[in-house]
N, C-alpha and C. Protein backbone atom coordinates (compact mmCIF):
# COMPACT_ATOMS: atom_id res chain seq x y z
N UNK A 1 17.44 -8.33 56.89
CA UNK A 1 17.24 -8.73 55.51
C UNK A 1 16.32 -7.72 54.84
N UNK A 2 16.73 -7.09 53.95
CA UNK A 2 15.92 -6.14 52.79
C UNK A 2 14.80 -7.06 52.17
N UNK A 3 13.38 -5.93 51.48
CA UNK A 3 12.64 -6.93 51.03
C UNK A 3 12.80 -6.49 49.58
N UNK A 4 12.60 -7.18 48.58
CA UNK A 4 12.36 -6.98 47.22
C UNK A 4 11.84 -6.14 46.76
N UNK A 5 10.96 -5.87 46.99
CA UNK A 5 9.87 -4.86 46.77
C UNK A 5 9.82 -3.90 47.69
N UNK A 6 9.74 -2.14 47.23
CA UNK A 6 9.67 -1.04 47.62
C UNK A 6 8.06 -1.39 48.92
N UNK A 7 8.40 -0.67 49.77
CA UNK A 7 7.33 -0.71 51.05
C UNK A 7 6.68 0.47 51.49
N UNK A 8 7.45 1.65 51.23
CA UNK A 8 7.62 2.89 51.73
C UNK A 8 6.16 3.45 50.73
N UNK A 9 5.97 4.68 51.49
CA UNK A 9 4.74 5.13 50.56
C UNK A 9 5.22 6.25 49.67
N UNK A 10 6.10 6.83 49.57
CA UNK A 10 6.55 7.70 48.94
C UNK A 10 6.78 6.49 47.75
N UNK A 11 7.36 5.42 48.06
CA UNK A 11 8.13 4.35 46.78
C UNK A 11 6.91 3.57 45.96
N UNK A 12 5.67 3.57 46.88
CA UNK A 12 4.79 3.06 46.37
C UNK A 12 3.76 3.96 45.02
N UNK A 13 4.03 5.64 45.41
CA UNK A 13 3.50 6.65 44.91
C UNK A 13 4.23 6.58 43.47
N UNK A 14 5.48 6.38 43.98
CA UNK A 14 6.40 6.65 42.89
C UNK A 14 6.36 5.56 41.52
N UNK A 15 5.94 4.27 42.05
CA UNK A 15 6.04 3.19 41.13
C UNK A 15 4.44 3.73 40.69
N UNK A 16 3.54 4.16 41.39
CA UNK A 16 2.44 3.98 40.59
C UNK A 16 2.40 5.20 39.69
N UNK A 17 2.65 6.23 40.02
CA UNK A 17 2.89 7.27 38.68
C UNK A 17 3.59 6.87 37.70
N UNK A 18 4.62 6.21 37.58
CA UNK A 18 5.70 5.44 36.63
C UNK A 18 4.57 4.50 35.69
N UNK A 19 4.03 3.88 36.24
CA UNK A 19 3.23 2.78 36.01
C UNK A 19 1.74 3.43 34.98
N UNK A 20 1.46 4.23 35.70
CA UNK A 20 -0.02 5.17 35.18
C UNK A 20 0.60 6.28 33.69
N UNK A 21 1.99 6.56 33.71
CA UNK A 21 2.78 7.08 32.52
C UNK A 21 3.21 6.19 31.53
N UNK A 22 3.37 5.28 32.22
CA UNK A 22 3.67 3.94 31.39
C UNK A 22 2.88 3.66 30.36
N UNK A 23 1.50 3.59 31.42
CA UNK A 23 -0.24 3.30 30.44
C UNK A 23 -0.13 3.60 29.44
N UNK A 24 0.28 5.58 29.77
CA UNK A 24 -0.74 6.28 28.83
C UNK A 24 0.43 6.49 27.30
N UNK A 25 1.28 5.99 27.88
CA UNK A 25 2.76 6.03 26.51
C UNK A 25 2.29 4.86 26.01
N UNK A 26 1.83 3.92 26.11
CA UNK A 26 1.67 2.51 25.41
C UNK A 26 0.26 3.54 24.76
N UNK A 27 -1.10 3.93 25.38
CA UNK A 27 -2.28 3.61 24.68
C UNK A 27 -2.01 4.92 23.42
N UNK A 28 -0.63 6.07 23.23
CA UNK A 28 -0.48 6.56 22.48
C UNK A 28 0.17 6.13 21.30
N UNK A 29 1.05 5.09 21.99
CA UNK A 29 1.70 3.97 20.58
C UNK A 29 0.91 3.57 19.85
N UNK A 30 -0.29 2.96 20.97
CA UNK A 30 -1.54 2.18 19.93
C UNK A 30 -2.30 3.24 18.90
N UNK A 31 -2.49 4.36 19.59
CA UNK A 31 -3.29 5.20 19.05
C UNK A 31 -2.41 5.46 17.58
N UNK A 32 -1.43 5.73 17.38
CA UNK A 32 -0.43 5.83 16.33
C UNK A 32 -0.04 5.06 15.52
N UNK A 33 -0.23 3.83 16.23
CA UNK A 33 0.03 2.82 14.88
C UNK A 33 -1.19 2.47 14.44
N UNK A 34 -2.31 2.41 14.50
CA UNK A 34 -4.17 2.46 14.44
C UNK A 34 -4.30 3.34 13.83
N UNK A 35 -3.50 4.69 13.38
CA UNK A 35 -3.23 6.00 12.47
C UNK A 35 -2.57 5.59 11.40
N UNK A 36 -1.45 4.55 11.21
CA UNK A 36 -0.40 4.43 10.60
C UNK A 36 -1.26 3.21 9.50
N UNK A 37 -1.63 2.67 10.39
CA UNK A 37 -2.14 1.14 9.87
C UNK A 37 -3.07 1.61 8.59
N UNK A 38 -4.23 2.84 9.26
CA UNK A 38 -5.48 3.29 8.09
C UNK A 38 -4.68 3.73 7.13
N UNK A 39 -3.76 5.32 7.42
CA UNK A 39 -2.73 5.31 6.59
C UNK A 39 -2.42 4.40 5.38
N UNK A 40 -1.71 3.26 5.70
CA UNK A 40 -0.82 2.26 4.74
C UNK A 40 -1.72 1.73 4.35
N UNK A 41 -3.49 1.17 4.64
CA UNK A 41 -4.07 0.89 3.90
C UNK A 41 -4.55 1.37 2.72
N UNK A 42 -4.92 2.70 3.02
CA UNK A 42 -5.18 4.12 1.90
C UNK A 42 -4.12 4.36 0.47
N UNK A 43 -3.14 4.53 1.58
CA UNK A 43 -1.81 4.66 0.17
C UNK A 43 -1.96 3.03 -1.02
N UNK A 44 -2.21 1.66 -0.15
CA UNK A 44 -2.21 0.32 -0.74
C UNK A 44 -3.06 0.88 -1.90
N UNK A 45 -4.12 1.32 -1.38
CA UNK A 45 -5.30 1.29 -2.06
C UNK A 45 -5.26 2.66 -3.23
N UNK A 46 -4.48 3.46 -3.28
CA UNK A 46 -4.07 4.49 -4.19
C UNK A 46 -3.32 4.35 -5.18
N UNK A 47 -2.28 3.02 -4.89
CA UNK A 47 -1.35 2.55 -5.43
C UNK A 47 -1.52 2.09 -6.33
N UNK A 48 -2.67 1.01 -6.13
CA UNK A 48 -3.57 -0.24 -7.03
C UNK A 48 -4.31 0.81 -8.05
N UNK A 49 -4.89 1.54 -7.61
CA UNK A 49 -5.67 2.40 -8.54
C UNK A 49 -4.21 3.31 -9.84
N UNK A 50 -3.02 3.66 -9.07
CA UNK A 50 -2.31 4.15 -9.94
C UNK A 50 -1.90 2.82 -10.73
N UNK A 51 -1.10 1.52 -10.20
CA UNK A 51 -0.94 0.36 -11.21
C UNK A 51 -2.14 0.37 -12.03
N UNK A 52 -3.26 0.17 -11.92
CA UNK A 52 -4.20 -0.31 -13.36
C UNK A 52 -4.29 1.00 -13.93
N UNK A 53 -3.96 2.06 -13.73
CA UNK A 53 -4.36 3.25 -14.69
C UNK A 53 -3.26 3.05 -15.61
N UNK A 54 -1.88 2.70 -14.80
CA UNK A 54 -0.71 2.44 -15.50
C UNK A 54 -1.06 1.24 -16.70
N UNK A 55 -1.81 0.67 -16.32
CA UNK A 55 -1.64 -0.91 -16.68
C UNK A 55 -2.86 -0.32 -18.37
N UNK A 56 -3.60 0.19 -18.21
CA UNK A 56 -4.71 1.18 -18.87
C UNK A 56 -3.45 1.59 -20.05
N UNK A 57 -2.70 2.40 -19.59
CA UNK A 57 -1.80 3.17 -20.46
C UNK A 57 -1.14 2.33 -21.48
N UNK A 58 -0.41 1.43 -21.02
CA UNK A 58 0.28 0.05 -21.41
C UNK A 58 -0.64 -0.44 -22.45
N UNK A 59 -2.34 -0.55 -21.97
CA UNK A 59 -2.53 -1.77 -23.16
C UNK A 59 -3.36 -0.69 -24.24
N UNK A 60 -3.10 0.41 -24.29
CA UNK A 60 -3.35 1.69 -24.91
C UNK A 60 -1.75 1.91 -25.83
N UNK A 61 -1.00 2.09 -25.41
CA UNK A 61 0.11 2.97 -26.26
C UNK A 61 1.55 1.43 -26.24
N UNK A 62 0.91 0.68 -25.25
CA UNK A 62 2.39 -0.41 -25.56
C UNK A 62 3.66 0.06 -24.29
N UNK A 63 4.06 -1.21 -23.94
CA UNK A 63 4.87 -1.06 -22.91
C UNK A 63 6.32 0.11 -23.08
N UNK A 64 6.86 -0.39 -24.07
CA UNK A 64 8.21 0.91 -24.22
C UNK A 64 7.27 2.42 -23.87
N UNK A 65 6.64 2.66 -25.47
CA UNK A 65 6.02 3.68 -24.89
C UNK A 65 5.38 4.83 -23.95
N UNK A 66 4.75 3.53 -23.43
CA UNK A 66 4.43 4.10 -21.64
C UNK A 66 5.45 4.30 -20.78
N UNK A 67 6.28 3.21 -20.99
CA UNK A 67 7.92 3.39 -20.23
C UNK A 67 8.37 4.73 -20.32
N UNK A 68 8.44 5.09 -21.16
CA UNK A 68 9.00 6.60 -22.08
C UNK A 68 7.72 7.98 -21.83
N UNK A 69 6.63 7.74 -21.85
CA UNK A 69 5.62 8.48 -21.17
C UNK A 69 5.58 8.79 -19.78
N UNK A 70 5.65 7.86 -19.14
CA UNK A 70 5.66 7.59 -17.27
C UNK A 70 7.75 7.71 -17.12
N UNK A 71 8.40 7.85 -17.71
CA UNK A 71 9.58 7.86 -17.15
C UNK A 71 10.18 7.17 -16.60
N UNK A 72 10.03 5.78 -16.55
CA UNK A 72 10.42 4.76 -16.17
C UNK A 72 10.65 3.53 -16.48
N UNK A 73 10.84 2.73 -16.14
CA UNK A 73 12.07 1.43 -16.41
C UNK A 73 10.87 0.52 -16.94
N UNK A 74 10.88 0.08 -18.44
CA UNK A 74 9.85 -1.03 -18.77
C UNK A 74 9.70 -1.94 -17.82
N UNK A 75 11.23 -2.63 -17.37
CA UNK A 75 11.01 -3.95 -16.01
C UNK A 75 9.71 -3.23 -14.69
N UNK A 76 9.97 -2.17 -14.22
CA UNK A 76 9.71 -1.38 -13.62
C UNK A 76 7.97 -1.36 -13.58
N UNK A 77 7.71 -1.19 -15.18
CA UNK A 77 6.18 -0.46 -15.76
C UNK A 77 5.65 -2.36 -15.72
N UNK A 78 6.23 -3.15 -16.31
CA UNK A 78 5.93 -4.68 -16.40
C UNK A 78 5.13 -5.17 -14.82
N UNK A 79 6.10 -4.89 -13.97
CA UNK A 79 6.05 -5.23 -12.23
C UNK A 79 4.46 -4.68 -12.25
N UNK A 80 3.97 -3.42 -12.60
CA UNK A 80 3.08 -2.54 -12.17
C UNK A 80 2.17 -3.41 -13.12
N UNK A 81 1.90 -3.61 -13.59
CA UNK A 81 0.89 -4.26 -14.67
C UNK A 81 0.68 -5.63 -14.42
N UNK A 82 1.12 -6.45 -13.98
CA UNK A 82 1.36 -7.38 -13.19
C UNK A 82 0.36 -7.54 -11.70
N UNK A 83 0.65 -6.80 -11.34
CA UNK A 83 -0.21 -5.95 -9.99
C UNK A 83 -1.62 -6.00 -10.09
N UNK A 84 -1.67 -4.99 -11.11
CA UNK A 84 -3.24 -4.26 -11.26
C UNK A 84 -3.90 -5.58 -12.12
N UNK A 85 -3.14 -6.49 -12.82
CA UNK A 85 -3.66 -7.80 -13.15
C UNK A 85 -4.19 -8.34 -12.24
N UNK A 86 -3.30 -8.77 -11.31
CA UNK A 86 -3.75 -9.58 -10.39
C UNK A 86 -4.62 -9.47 -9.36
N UNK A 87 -4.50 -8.44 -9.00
CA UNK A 87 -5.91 -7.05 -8.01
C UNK A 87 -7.33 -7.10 -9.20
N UNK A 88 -7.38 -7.42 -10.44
CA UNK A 88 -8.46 -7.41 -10.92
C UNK A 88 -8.44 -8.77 -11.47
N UNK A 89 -7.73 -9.42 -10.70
CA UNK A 89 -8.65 -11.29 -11.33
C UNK A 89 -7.84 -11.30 -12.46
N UNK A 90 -7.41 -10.92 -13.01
CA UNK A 90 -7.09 -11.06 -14.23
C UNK A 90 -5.42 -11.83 -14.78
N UNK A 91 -5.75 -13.04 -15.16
CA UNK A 91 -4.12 -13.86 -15.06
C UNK A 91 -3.17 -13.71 -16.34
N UNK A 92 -3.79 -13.03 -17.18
CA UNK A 92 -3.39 -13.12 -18.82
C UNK A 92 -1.61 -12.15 -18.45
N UNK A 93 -0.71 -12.54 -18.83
CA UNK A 93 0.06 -12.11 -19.29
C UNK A 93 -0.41 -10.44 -19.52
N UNK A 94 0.91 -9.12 -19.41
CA UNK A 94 0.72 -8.06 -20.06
C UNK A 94 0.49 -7.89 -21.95
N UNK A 95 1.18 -8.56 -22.37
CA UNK A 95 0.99 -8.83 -23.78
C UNK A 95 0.22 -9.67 -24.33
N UNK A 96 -1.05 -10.21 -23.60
CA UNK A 96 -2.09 -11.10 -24.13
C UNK A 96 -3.11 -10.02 -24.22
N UNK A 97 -3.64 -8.80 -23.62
CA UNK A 97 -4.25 -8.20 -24.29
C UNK A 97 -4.51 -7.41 -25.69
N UNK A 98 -5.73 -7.33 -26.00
CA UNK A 98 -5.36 -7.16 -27.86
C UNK A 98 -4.85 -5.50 -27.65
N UNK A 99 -4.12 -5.51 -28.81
CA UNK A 99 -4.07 -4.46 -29.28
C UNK A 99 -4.61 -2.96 -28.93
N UNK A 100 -4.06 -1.70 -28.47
CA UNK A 100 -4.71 -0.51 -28.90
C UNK A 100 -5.88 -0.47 -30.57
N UNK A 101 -6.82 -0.20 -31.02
CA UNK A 101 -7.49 0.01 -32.06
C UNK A 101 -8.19 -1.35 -33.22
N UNK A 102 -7.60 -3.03 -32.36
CA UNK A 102 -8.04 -3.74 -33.16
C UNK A 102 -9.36 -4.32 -32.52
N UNK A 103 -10.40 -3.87 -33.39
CA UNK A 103 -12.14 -3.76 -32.72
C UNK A 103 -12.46 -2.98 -31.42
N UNK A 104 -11.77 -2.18 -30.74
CA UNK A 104 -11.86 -1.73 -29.66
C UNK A 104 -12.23 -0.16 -30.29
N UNK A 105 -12.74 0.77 -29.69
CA UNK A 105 -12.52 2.14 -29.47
C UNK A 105 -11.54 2.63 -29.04
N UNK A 106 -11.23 3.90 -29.42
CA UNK A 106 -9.88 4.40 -29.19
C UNK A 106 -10.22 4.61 -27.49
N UNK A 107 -9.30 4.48 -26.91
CA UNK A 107 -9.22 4.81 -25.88
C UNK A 107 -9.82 3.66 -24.67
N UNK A 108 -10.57 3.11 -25.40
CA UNK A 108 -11.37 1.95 -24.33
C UNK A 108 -10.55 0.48 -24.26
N UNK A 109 -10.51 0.32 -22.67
CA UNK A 109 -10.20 -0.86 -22.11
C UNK A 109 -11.16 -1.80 -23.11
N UNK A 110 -9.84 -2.88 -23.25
CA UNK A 110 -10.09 -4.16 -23.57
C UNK A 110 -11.59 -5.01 -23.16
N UNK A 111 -10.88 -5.24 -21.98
CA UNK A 111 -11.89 -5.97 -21.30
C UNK A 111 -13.89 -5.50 -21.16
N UNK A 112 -13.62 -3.97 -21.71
CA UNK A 112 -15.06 -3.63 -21.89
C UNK A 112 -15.66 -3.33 -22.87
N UNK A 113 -15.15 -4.08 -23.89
CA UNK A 113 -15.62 -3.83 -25.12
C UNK A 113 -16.11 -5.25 -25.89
């Protein structure tokens, strides 16, 4: 009767190098996705900063506008403003902020004036 398990020392050498390659391929996965992970946090966090600059532009020049400035799809520019709302607390609708120039300074956010 054969046993299940390798006995031989050559077979025993062999499973443990397999085994010790094994390790070090897993602790490089980890190492890579622990790269990937900081990564995707960074870009999150670049993103948010581009939505409210976007979102900046919008309550400056008006949604078409910016659409037509930034090159892209009002639905598109709406989504993004939406975002940088909600990343800054802020629940108001895109079109509840006042106006570009009514009591504000040119150029200055709403909310700091």
């Amino acid at each position: 009767m054969s046993r299940p398990y390798p006995v031989g020392q050559q077979a025993r050498l062999r499973l443990l190098e397999a085994q010790r390659a094994e390790t070090q391929a897993l602790r490089e996965v980890d190492k890579v996705a622990r790269r990937l992970d900081s990564l995707v946090g960074r870009l999150d966090a670049i993103d948010l900063e581009l939505a409210m600059a976007e979102s900046d532009l919008v309550s400056v020049s008006g949604l078409s506008r910016a659409a037509q400035l930034l090159e892209r799809q009002p639905r598109e520019l709406r989504r993004r403003v939406k975002l940088a709302a909600q990343a800054a607390g802020d629940d108001k609708p895109p079109g509840a902020r006042p106006a570009a120039g009514t009591g504000t300074s040119p150029g200055a956010h709403p909310s700091t004036t």
